[in-house]
N, C-alpha and C. Protein backbone atom coordinates (compact mmCIF):
# COMPACT_ATOMS: atom_id res chain seq x y z
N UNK A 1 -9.36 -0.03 15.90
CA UNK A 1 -8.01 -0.25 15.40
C UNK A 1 -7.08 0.84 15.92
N UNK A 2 -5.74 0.59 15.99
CA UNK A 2 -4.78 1.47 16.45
C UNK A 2 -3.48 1.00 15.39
N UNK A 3 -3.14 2.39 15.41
CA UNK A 3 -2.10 2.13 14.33
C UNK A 3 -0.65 3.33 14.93
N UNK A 4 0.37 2.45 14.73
CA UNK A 4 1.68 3.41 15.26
C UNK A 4 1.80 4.45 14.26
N UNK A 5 2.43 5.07 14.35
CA UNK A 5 3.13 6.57 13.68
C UNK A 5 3.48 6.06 12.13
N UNK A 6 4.15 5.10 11.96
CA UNK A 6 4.88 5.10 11.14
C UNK A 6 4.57 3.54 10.40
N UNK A 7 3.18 3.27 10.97
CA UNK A 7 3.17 2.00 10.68
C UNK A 7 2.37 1.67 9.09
N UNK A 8 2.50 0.55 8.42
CA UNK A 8 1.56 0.88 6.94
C UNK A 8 1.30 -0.88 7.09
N UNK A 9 0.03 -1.23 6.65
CA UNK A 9 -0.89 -2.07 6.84
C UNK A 9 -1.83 -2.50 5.40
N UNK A 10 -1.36 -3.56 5.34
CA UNK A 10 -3.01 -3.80 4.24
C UNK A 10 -4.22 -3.94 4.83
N UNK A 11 -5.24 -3.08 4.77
CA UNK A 11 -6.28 -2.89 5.37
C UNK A 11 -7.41 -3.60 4.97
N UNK A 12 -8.76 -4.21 5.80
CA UNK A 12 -9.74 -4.76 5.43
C UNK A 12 -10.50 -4.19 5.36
N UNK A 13 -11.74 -3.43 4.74
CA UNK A 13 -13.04 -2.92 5.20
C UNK A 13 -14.21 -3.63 4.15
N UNK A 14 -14.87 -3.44 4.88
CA UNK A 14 -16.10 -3.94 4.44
C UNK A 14 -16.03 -5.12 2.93
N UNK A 15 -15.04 -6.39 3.89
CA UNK A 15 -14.85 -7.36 2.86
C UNK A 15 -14.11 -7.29 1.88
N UNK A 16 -13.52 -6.18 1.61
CA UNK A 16 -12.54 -5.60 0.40
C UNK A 16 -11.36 -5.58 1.12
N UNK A 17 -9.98 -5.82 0.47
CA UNK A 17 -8.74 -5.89 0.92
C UNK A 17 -7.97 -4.52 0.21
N UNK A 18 -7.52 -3.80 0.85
CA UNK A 18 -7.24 -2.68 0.44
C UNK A 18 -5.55 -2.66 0.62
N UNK A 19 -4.62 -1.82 -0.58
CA UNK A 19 -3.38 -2.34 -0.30
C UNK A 19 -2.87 -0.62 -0.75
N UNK A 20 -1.65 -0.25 0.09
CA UNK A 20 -1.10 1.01 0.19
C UNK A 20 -0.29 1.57 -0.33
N UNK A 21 -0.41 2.56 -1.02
CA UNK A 21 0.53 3.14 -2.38
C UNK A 21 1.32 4.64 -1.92
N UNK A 22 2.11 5.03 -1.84
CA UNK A 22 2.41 6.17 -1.99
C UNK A 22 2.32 6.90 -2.81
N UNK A 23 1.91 8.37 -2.79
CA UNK A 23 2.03 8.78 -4.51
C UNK A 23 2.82 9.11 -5.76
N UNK A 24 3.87 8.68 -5.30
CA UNK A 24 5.16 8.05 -6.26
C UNK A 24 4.89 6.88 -6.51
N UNK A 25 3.71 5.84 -6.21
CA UNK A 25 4.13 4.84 -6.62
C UNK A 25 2.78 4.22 -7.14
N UNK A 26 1.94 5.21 -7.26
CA UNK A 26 0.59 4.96 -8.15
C UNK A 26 1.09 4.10 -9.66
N UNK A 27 0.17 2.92 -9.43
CA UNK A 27 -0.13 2.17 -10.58
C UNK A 27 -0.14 3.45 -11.84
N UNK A 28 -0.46 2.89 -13.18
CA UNK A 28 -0.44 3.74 -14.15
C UNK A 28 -1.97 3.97 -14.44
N UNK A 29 -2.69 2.73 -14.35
CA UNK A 29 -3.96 2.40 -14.46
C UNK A 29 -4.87 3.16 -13.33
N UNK A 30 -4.17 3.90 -12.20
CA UNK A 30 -5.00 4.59 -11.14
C UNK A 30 -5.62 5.74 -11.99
N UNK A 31 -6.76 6.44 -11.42
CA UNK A 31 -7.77 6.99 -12.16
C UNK A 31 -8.88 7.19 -10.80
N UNK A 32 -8.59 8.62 -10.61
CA UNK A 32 -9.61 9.45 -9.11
C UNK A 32 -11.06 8.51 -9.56
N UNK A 33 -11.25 8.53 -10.75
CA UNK A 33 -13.04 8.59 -11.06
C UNK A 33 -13.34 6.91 -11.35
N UNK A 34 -12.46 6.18 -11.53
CA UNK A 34 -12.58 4.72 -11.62
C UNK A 34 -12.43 3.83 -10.66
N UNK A 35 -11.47 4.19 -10.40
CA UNK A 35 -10.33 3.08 -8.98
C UNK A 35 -11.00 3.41 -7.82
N UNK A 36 -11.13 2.56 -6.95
CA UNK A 36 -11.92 1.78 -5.48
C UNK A 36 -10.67 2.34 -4.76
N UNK A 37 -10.50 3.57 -4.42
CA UNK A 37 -9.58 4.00 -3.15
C UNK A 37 -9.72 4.96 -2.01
N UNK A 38 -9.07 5.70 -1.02
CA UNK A 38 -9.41 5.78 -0.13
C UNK A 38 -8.01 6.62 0.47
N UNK A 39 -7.54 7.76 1.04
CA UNK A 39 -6.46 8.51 1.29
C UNK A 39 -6.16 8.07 3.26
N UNK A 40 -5.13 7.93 3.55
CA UNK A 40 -5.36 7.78 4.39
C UNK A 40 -3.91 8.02 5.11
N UNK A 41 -3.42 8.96 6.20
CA UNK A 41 -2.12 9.01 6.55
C UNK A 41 -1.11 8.77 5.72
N UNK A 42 -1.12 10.03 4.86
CA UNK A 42 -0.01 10.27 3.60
C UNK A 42 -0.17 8.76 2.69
N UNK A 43 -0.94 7.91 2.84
CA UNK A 43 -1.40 6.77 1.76
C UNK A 43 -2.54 6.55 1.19
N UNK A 44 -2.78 6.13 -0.44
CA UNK A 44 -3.39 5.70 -1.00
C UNK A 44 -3.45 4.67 -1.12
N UNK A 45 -4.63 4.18 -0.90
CA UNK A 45 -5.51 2.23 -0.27
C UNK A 45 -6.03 2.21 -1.83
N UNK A 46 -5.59 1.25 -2.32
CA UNK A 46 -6.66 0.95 -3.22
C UNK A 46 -7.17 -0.39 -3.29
N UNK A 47 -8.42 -0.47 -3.86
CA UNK A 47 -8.83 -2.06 -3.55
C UNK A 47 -8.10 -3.24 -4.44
N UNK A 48 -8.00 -4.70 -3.88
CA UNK A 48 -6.83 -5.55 -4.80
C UNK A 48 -7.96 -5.61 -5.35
N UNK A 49 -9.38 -5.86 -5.98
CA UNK A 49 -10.11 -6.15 -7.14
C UNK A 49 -9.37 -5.35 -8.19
N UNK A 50 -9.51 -3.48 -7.73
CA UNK A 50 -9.30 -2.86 -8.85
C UNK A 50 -7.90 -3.32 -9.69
N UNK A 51 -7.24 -3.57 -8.53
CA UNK A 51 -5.76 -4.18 -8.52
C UNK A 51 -5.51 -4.99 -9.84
N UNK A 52 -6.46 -6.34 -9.36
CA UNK A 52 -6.41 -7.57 -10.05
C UNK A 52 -6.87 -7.57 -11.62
N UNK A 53 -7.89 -6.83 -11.78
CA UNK A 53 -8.63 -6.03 -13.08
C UNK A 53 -7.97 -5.51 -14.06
N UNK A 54 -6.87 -4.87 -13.34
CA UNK A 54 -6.21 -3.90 -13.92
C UNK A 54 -4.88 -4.56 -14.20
N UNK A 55 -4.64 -5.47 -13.59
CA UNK A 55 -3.16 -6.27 -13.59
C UNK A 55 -3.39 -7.93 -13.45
N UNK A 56 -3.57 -8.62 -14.16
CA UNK A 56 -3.60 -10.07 -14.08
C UNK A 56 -2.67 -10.89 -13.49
N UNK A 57 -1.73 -10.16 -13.49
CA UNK A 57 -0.13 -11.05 -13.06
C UNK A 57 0.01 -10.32 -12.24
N UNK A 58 -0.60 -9.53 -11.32
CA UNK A 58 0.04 -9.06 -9.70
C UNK A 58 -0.16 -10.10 -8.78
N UNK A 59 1.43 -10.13 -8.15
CA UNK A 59 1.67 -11.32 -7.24
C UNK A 59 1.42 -10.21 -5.38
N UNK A 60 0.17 -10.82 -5.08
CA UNK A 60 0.30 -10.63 -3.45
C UNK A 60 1.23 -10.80 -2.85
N UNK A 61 2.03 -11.98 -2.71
CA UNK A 61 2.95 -12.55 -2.15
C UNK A 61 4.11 -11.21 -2.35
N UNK A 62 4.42 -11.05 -3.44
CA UNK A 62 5.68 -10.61 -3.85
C UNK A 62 5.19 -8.90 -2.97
N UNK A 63 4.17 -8.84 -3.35
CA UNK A 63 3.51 -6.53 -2.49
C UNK A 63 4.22 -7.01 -1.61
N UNK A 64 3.50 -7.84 -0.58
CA UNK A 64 3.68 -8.04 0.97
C UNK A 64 5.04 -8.34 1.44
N UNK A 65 5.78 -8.82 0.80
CA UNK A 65 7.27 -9.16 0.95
C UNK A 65 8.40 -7.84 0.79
N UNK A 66 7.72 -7.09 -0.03
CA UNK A 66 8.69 -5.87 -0.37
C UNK A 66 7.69 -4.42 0.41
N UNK A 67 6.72 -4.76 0.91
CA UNK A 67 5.99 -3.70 2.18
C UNK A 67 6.81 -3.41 3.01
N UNK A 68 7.80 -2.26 3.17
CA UNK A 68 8.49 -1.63 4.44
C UNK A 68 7.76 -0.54 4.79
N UNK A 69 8.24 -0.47 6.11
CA UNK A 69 8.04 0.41 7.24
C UNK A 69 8.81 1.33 7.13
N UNK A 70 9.34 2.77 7.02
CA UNK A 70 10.39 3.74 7.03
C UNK A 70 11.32 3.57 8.00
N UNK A 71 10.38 3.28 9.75
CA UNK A 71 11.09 3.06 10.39
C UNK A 71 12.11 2.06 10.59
N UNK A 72 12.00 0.96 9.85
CA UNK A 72 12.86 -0.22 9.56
C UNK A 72 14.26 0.16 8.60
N UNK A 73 13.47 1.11 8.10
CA UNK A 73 14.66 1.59 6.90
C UNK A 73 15.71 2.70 7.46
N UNK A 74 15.22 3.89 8.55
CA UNK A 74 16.03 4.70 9.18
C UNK A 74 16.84 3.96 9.92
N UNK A 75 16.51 3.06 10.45
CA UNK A 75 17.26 2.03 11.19
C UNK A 75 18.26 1.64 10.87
N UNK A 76 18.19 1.03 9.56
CA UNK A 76 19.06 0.30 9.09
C UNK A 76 20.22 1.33 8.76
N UNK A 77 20.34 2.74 8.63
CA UNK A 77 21.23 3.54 7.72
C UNK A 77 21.94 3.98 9.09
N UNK A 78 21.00 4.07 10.11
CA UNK A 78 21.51 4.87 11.33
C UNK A 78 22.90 3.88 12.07
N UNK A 79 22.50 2.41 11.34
CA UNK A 79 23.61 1.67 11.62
C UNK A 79 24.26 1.25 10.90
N UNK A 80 24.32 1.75 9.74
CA UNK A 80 25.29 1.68 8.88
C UNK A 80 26.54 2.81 8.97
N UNK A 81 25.87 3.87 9.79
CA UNK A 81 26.88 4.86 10.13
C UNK A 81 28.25 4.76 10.65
């Protein structure tokens, strides 16, 4: 796998779907000694089981739709200038 600088990804491994948190934006329910996660380029992966377990009404659809890139976002301001 190759990944850009700035790029953020829901990740697969070993059959588990892993989805990317910043640490401002840890669930409440996250927990070092419980939760299925994984640190990775300034992000926290955690697995959607623990996800789903922990939250019955989390919509995939809706993560993946509101998933930005920073670089999409510097963009946008640099032309708003």
């Amino acid at each position: 796998m190759s990944y850009k600088k700035s790029q953020i990804q829901i990740l697969k491994l070993n059959n588990q779907t892993y989805l990317p948190f910043q640490l401002h934006q840890l669930p409440k329910y996250f927990n070092n000694s419980t939760t299925n996660y994984f640190n990775y380029k300034g992000y926290i992966y955690i697995s959607l089981k623990d996800i789903k377990l922990n939250n019955p009404y989390f919509n995939l659809k809706n993560f993946k739709d509101k998933l930005t890139f920073n670089n999409k976002l510097s963009q946008q301001y640099k032309l708003a200038k």
